[in-house]
C-alpha atoms as a PDB file:
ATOM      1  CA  UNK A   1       0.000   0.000   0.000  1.00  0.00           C
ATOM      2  CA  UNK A   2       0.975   3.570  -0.824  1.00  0.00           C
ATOM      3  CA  UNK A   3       1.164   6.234   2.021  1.00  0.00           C
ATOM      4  CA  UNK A   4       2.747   9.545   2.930  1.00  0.00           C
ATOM      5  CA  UNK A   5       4.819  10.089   5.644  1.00  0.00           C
ATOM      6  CA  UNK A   6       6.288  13.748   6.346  1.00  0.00           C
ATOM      7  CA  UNK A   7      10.346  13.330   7.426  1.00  0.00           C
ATOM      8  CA  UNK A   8      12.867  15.992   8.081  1.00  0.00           C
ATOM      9  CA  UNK A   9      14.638  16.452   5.038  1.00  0.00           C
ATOM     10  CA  UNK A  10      18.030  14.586   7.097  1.00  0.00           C
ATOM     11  CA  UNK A  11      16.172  11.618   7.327  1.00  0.00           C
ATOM     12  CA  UNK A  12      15.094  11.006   3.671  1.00  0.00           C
ATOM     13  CA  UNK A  13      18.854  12.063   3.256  1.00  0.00           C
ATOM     14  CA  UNK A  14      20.179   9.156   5.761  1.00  0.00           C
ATOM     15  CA  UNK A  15      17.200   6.442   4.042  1.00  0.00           C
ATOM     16  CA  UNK A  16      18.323   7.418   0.219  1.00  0.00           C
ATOM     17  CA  UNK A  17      22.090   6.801   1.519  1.00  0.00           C
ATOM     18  CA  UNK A  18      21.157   3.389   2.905  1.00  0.00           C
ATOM     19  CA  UNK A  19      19.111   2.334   0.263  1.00  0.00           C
ATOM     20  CA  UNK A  20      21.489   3.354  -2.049  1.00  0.00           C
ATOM     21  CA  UNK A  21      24.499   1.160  -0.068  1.00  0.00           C
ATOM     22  CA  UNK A  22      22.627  -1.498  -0.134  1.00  0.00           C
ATOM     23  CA  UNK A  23      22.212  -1.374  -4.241  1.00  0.00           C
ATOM     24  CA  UNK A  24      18.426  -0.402  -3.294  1.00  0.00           C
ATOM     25  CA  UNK A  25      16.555   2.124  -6.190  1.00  0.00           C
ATOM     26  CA  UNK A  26      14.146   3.518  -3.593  1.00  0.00           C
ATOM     27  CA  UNK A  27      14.109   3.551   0.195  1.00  0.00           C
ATOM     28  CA  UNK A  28      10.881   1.600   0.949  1.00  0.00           C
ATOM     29  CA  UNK A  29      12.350  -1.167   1.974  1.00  0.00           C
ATOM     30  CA  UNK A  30      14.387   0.372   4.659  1.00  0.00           C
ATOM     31  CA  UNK A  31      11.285   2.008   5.590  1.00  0.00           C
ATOM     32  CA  UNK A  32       9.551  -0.976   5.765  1.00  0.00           C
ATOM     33  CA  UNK A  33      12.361  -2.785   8.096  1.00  0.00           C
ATOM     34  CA  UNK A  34      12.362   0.052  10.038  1.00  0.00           C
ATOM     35  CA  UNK A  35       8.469   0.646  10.857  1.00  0.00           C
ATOM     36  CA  UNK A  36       8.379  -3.187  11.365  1.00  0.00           C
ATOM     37  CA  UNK A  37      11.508  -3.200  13.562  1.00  0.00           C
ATOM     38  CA  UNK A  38       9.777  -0.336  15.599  1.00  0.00           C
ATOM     39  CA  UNK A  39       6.533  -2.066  15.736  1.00  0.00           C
ATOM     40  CA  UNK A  40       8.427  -5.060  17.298  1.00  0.00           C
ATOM     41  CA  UNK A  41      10.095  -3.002  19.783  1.00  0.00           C
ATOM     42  CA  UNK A  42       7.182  -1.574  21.022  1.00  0.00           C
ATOM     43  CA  UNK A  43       5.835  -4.553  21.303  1.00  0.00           C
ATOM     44  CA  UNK A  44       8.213  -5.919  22.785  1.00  0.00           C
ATOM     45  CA  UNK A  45       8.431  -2.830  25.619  1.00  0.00           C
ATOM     46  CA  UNK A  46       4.834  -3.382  26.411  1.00  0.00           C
ATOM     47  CA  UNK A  47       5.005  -6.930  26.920  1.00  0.00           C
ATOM     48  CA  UNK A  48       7.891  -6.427  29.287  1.00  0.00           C
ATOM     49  CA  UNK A  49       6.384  -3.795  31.300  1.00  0.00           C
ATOM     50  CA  UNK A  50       3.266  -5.915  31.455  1.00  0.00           C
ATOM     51  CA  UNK A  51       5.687  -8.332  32.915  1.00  0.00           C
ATOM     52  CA  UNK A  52       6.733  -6.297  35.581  1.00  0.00           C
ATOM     53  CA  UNK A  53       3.129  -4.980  36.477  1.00  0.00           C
ATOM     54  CA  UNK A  54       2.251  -8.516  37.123  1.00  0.00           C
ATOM     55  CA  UNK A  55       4.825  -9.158  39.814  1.00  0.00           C
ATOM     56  CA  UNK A  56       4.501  -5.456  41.537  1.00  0.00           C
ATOM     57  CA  UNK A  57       3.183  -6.112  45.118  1.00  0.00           C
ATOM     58  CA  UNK A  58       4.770  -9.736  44.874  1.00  0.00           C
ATOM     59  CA  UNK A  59       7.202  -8.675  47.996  1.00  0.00           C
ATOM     60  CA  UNK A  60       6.110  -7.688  51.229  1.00  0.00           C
ATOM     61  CA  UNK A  61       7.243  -4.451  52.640  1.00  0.00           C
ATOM     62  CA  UNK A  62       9.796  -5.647  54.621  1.00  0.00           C
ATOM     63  CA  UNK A  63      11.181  -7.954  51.589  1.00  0.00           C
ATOM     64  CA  UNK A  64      11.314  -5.011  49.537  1.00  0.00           C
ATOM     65  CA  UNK A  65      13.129  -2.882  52.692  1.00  0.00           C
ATOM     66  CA  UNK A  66      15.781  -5.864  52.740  1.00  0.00           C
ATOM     67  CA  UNK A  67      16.300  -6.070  49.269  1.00  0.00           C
ATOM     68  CA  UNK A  68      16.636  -2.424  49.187  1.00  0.00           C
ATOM     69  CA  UNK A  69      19.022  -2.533  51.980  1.00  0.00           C
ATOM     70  CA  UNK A  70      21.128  -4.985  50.596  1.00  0.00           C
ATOM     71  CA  UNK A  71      21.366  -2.608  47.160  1.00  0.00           C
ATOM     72  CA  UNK A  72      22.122   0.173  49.147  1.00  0.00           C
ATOM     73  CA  UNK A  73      24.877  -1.312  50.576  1.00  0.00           C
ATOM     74  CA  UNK A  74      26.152  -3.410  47.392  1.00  0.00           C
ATOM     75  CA  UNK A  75      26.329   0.338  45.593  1.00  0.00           C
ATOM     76  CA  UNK A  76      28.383   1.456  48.376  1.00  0.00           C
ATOM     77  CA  UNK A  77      31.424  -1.503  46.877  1.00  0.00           C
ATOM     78  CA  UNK A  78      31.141  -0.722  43.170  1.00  0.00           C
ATOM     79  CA  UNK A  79      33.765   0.605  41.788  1.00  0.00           C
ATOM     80  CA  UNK A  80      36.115  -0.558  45.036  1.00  0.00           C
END
C-alpha cells in the first residue's frame, strides 16, 4: 500500500544513503524494516512492562526494605 509520511529532510537524506548502499533504487524497503523493527520493539516494551506490572506487590514491605538494603549497601562496593 501507498502512504505519505512527512520526514525531516536529514532523514530522507540518511534512508536514500542506505538504500542506495545497499544497491536499493528507492528507500521503501528500509522504511519498511524500520516501521516493522519499531513495531516489534514496542511490542516488545509493552510486553515487558506488562511483565513487571504482574509481579509489583509480589514482595512484602519488609522484603522489599531488605532487598533495598542490601542494594544500598552493594552500591556502596562498586567501583572498590
Amino acid at each position: 500500500m501507498r502512504t505519505t509520511v512527512v520526514l525531516p529532510d536529514e532523514l530522507i537524506a540518511s534512508l536514500h544513503a542506505l538504500a542506495i548502499r545497499r544497491g536499493e533504487r528507492g528507500y521503501s524497503k528500509v522504511m519498511e524494516e524500520a516501521v516493522s523493527t519499531y513495531l516489534r520493539d514496542q511490542k516488545k516494551r509493552q510486553r515487558d512492562l506488562n511483565a513487571v506490572l504482574e509481579i509489583e506487590g509480589s514482595w512484602s514491605a519488609e522484603e522489599a526494605d531488605e532487598v533495598r538494603k542490601n542494594l544500598q549497601e552493594a552500591r556502596k562496593n562498586w567501583g572498590t
